[in-house]
N, C-alpha and C. Protein backbone atom coordinates (compact mmCIF):
# COMPACT_ATOMS: atom_id res chain seq x y z
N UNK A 1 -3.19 -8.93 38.62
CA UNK A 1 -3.92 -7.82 38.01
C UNK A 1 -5.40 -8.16 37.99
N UNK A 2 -5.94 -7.32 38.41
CA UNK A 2 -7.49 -7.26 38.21
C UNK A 2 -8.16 -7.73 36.64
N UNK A 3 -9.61 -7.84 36.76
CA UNK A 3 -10.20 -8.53 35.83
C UNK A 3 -10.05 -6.69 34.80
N UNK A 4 -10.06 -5.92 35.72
CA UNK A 4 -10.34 -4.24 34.95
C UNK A 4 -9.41 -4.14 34.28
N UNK A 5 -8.24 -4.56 34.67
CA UNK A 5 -6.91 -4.06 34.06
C UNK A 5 -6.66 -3.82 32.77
N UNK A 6 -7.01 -5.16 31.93
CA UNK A 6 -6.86 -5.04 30.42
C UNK A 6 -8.24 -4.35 29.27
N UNK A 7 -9.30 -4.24 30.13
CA UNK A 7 -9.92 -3.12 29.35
C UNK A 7 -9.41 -1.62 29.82
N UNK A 8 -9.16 -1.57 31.05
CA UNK A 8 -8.58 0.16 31.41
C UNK A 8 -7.58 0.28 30.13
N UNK A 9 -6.83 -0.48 30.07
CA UNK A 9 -5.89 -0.24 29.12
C UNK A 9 -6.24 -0.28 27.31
N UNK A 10 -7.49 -0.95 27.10
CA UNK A 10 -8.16 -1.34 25.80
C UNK A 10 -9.17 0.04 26.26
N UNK A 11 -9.42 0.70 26.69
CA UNK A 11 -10.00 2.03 26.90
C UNK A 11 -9.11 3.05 26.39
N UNK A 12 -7.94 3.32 26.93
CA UNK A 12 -6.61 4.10 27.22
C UNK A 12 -6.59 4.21 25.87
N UNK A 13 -5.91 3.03 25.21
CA UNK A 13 -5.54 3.17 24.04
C UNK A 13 -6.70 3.39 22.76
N UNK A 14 -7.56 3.21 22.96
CA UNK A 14 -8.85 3.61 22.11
C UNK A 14 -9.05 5.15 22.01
N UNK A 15 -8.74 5.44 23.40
CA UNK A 15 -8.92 7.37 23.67
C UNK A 15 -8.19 7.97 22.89
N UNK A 16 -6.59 7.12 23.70
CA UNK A 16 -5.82 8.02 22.75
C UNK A 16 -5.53 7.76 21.22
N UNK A 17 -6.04 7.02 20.92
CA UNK A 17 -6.31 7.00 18.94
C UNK A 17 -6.75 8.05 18.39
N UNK A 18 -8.51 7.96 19.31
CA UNK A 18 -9.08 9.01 18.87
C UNK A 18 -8.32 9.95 18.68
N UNK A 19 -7.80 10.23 20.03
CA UNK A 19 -7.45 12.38 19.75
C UNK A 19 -6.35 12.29 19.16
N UNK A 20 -5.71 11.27 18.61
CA UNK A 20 -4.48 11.32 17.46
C UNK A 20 -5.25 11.69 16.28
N UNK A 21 -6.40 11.44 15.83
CA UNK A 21 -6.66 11.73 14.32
C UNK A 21 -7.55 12.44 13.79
N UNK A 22 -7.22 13.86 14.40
CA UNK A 22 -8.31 15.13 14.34
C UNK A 22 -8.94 15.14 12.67
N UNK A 23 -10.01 14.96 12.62
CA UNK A 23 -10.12 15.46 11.18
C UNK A 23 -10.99 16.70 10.68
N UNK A 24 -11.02 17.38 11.65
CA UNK A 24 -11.50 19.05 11.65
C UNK A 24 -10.04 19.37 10.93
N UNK A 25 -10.68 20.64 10.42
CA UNK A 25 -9.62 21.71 9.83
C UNK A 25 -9.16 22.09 10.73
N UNK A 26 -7.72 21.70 10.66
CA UNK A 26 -6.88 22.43 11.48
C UNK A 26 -6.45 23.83 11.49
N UNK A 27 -5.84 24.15 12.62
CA UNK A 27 -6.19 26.07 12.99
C UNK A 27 -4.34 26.07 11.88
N UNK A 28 -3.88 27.16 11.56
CA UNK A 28 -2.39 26.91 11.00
C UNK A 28 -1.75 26.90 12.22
N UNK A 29 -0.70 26.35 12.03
CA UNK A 29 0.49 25.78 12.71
C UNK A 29 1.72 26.87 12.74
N UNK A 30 1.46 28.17 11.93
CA UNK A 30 2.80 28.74 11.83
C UNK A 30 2.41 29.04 10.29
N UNK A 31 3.67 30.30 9.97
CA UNK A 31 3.10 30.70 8.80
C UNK A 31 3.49 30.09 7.19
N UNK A 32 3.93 29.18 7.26
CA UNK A 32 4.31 28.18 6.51
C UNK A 32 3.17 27.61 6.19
N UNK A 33 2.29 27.17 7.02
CA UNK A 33 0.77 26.06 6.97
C UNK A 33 -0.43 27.16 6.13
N UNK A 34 0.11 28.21 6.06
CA UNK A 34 -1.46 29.05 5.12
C UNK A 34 -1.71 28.57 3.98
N UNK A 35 -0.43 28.51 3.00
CA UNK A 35 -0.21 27.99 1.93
C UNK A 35 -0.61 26.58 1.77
N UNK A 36 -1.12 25.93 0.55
CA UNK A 36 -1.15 24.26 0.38
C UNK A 36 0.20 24.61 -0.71
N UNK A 37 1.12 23.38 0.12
CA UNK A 37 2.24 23.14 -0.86
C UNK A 37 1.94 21.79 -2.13
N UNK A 38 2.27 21.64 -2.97
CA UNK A 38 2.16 20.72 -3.74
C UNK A 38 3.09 19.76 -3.69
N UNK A 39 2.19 18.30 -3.84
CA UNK A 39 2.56 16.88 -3.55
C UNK A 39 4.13 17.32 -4.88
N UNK A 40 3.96 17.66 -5.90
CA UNK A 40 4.90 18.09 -6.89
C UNK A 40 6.08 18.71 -5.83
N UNK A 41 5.93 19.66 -5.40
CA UNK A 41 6.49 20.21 -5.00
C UNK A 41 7.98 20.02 -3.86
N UNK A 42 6.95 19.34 -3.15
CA UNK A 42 7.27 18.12 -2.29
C UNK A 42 8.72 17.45 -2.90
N UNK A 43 7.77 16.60 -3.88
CA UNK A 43 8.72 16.02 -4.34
C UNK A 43 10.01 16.13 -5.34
N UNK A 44 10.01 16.72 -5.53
CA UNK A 44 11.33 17.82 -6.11
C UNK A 44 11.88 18.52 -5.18
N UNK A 45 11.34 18.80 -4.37
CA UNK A 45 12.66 19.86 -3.35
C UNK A 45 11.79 19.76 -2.08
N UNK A 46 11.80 18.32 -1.52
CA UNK A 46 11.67 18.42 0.00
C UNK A 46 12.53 18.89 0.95
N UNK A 47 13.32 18.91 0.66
CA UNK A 47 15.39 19.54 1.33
C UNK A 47 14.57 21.14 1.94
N UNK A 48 13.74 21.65 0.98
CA UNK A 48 13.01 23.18 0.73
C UNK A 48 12.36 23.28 2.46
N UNK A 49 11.04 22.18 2.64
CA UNK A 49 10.60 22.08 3.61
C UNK A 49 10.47 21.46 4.58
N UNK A 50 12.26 20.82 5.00
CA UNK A 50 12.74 19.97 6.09
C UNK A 50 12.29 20.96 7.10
N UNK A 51 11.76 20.21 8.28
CA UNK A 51 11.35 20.99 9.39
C UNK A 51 10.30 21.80 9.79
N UNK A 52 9.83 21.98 8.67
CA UNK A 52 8.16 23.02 8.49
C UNK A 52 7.35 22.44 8.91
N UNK A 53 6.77 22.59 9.22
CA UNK A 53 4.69 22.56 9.42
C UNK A 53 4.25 23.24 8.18
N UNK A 54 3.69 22.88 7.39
CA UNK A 54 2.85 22.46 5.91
C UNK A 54 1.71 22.15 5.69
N UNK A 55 0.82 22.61 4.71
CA UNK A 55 -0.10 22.07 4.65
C UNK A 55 -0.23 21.42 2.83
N UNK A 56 -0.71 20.29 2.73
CA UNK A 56 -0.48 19.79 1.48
C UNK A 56 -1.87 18.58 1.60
N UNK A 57 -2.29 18.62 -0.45
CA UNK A 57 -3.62 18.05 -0.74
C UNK A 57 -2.70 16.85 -1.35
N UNK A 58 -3.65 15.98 -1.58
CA UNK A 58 -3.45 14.57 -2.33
C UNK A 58 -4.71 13.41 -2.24
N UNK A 59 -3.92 12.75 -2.74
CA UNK A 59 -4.99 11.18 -2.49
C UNK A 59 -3.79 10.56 -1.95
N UNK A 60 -4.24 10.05 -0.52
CA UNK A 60 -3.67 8.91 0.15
C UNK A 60 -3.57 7.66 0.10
N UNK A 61 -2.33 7.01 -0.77
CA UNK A 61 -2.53 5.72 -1.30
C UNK A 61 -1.76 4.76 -0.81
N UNK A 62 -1.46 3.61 -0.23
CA UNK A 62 -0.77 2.20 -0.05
C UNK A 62 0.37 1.90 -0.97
N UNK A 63 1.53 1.99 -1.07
CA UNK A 63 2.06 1.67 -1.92
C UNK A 63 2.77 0.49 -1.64
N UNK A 64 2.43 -0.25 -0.61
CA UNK A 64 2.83 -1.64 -0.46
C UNK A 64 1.76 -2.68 -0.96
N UNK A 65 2.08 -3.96 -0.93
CA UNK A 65 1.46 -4.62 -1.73
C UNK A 65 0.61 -5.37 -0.44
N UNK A 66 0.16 -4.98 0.43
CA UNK A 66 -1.03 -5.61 1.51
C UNK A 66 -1.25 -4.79 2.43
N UNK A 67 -2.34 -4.03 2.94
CA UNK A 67 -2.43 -2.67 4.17
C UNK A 67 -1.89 -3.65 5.59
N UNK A 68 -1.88 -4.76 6.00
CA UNK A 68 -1.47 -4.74 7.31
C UNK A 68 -0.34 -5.42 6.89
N UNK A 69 0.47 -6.20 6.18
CA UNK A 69 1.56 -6.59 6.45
C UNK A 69 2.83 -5.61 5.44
N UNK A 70 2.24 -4.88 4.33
CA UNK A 70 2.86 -4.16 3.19
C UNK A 70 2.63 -3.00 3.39
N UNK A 71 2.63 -2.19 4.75
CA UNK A 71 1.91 -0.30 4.87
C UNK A 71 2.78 0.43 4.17
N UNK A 72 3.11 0.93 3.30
CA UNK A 72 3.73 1.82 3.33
C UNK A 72 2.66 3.22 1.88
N UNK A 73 2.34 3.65 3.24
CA UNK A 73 1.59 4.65 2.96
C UNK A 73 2.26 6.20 1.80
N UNK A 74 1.76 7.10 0.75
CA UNK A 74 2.18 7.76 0.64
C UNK A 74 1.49 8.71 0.14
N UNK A 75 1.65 9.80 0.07
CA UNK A 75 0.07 11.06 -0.57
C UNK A 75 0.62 11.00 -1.86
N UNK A 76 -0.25 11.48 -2.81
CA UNK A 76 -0.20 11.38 -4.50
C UNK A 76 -0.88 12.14 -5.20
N UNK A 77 -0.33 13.16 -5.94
CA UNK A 77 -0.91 13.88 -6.77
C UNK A 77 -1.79 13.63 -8.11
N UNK A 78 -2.22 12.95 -8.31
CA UNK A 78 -2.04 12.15 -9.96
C UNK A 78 -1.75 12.40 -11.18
N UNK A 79 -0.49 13.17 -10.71
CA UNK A 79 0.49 13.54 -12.02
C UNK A 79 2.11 12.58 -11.74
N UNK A 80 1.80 11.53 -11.24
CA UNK A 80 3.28 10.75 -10.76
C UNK A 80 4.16 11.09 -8.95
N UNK A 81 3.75 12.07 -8.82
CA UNK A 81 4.54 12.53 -8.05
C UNK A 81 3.83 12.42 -6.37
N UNK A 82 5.18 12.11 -5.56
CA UNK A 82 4.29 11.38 -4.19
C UNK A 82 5.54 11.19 -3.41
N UNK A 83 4.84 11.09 -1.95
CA UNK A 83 5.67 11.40 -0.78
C UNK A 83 5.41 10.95 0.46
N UNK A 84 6.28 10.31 0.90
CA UNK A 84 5.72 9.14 1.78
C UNK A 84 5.27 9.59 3.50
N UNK A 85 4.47 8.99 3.45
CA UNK A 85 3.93 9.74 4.82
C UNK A 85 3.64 8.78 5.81
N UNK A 86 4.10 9.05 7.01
CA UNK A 86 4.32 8.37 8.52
C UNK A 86 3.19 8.26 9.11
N UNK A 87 2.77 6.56 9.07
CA UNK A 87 1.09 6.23 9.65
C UNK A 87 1.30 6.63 10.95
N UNK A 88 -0.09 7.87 10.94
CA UNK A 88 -0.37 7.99 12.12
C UNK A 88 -1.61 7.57 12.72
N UNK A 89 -2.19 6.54 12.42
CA UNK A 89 -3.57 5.99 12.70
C UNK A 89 -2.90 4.65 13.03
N UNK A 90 -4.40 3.63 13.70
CA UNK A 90 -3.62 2.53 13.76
C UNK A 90 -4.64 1.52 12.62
N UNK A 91 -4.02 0.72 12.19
CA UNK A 91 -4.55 -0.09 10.79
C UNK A 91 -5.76 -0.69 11.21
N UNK A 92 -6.37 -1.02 12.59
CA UNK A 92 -7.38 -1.77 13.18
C UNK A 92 -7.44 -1.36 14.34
N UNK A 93 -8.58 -1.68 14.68
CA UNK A 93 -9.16 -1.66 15.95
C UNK A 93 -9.39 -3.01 16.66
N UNK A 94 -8.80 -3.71 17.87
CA UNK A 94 -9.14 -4.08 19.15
C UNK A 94 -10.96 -4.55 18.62
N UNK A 95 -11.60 -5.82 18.39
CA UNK A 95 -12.50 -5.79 18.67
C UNK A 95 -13.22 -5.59 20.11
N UNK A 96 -14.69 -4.83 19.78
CA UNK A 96 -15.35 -4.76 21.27
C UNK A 96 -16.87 -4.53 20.95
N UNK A 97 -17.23 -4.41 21.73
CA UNK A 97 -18.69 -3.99 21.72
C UNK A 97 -19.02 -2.95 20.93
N UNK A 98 -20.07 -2.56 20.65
CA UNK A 98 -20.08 -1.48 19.42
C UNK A 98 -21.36 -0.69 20.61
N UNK A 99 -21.22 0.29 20.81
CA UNK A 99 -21.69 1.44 21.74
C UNK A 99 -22.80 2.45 21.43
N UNK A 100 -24.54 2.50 21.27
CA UNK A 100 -25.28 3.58 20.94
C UNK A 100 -24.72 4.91 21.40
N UNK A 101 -24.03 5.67 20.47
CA UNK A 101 -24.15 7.39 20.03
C UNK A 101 -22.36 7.43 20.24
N UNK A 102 -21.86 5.82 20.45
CA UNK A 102 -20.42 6.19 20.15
C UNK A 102 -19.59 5.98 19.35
N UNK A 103 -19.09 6.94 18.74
CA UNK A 103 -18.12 7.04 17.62
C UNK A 103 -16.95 6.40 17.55
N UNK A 104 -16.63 5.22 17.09
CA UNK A 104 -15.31 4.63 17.29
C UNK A 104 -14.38 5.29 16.79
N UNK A 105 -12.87 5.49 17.24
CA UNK A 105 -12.13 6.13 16.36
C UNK A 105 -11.75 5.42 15.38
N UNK A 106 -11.12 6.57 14.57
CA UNK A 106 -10.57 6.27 13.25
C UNK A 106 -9.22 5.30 12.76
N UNK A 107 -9.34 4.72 11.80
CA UNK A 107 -7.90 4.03 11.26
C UNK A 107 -7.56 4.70 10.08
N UNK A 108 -6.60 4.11 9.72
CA UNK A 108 -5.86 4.86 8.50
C UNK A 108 -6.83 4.30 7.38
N UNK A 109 -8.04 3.03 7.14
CA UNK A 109 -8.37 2.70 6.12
C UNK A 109 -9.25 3.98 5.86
N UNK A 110 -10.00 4.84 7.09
CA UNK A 110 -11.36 5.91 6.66
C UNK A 110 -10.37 7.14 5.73
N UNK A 111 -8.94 7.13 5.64
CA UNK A 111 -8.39 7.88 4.64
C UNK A 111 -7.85 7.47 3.59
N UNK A 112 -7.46 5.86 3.08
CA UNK A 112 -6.91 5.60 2.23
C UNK A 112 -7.80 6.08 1.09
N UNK A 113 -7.21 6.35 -0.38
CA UNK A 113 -8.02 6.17 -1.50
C UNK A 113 -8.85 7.20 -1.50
N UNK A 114 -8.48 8.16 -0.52
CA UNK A 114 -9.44 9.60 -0.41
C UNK A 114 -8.49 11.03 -0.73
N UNK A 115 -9.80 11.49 -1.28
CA UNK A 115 -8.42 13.00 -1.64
C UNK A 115 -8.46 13.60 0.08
N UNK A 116 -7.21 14.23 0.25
CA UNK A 116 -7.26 14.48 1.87
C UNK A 116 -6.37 15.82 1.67
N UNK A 117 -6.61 16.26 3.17
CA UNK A 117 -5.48 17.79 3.30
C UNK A 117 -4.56 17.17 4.29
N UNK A 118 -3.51 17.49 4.74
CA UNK A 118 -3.04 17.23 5.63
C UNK A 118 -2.29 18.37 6.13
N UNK A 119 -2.17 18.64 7.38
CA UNK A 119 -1.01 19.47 7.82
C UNK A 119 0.04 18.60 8.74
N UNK A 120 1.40 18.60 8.25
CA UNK A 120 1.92 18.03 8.49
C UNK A 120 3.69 18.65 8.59
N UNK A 121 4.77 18.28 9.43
CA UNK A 121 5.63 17.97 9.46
C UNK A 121 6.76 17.51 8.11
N UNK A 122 7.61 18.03 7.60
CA UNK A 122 8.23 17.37 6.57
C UNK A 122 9.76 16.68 7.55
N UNK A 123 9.96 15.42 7.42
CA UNK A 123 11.10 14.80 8.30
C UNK A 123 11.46 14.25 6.86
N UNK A 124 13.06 13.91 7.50
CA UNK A 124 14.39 13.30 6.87
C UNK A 124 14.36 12.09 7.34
N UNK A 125 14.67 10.76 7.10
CA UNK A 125 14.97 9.58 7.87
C UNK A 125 14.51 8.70 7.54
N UNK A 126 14.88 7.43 8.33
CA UNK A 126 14.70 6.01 7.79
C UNK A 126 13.29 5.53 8.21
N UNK A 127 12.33 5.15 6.64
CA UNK A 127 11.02 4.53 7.25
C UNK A 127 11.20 2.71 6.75
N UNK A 128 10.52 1.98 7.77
CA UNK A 128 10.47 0.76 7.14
C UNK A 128 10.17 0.13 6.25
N UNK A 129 10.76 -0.66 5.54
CA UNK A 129 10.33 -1.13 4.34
C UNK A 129 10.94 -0.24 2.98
N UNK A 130 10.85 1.35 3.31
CA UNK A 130 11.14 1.94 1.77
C UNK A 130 12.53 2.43 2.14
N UNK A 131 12.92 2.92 3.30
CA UNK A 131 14.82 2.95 3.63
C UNK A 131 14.63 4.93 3.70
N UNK A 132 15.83 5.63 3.24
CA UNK A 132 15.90 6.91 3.72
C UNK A 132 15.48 7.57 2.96
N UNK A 133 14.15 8.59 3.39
CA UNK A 133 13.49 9.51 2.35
C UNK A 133 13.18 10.59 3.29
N UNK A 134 12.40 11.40 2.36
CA UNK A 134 11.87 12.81 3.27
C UNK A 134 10.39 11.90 3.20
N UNK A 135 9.53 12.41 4.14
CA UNK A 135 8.15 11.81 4.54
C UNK A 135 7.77 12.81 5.60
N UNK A 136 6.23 13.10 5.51
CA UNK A 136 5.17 13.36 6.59
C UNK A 136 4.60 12.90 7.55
N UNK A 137 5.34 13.73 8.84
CA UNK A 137 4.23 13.30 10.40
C UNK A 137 3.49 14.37 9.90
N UNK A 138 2.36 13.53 10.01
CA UNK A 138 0.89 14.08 10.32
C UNK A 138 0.54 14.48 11.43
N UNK A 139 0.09 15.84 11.55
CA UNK A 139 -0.39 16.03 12.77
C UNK A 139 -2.33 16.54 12.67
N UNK A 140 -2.96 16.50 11.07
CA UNK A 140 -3.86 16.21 11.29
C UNK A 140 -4.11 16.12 9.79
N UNK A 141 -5.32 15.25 9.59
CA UNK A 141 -5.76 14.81 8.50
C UNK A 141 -7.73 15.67 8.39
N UNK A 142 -7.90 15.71 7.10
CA UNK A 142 -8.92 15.64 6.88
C UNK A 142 -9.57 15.50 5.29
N UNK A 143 -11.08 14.49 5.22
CA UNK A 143 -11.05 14.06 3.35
C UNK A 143 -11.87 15.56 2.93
N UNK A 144 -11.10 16.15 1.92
CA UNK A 144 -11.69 16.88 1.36
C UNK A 144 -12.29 16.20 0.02
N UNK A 145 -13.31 17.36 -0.69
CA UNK A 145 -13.70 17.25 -2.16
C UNK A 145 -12.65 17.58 -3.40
C-alpha cells in the first residue's frame, strides 16, 4: 500500500463524521417530528414511540463513570427522567494537522452537558454496558438555549 493510503482513509473517515452530525435544524422527518416530545414522556411510555422519528429537548449527559471507557450516553430532563441515546459522534478525533478556515468535525464532547434538540429515532434493544432498553438513533443534533 502506498504512503497515501492511510491518510485517504484518515480523510474518508473524517468526511464522513462530519456529515454524520448535522447540527442545523433539521427539516421534519414525518409528521410525528413537528411536535417536541418530552424526555418525561419518553420515559414512561416509550412502547408509545417505538419506530417514530421524534423530535425531543434535554441536556445530554454521560451516565457512565468515564466518557471514553464508561459512554453511556443519555438525554435528561431535570426532573429525573431520561433516555438513553445511541452515540452517534465519535468520542475523538485522529490527531492531525489543524487546517486555516477548516472546521474539524464534531464529537459527542461539543454536545455533552448542553441543553440540545434532537430528532431522532425511538429503537428497542440491547445497548452496551446498560442491557435492553428503548434509546435514540440520532439522526441530528443541535445545542439549543
Amino acid at each position: 500500500m502506498s504512503r497515501a493510503g492511510p491518510l485517504f482513509f484518515l480523510l474518508l473517515f473524517a468526511a464522513s463524521a462530519g456529515s454524520a452530525c448535522a447540527v442545523e435544524r433539521a427539516s421534519p422527518a414525518g409528521p410525528e417530528s413537528n411536535a417536541v416530545v418530552t424526555v418525561q414522556s419518553l420515559a414512561t411510555d416509550a412502547q408509545r414511540y417505538l419506530g417514530q422519528t421524534i423530535r425531543v429537548r434535554g441536556t445530554l449527559e454521560n451516565a457512565g463513570s468515564n466518557y471514553f471507557t464508561d459512554l453511556r450516553i443519555q438525554l435528561r430532563d431535570g426532573k429525573g427522567n431520561s433516555i438513553a441515546v445511541h452515540p452517534w459522534l465519535p468520542t475523538a478525533l485522529p490527531p492531525g494537522p489543524k487546517r486555516p478556515g477548516v472546521t474539524p468535525p464534531q464529537t459527542l464532547s461539543n454536545f455533552l452537558g448542553k441543553p440540545v434538540e434532537l430528532v431522532a429515532e425511538v429503537f428497542h434493544g440491547e445497548m452496551p454496558k446498560i442491557g435492553a432498553v428503548f434509546y435514540l438513533k440520532v439522526k441530528t443534533a443541535e445545542v439549543v438555549q
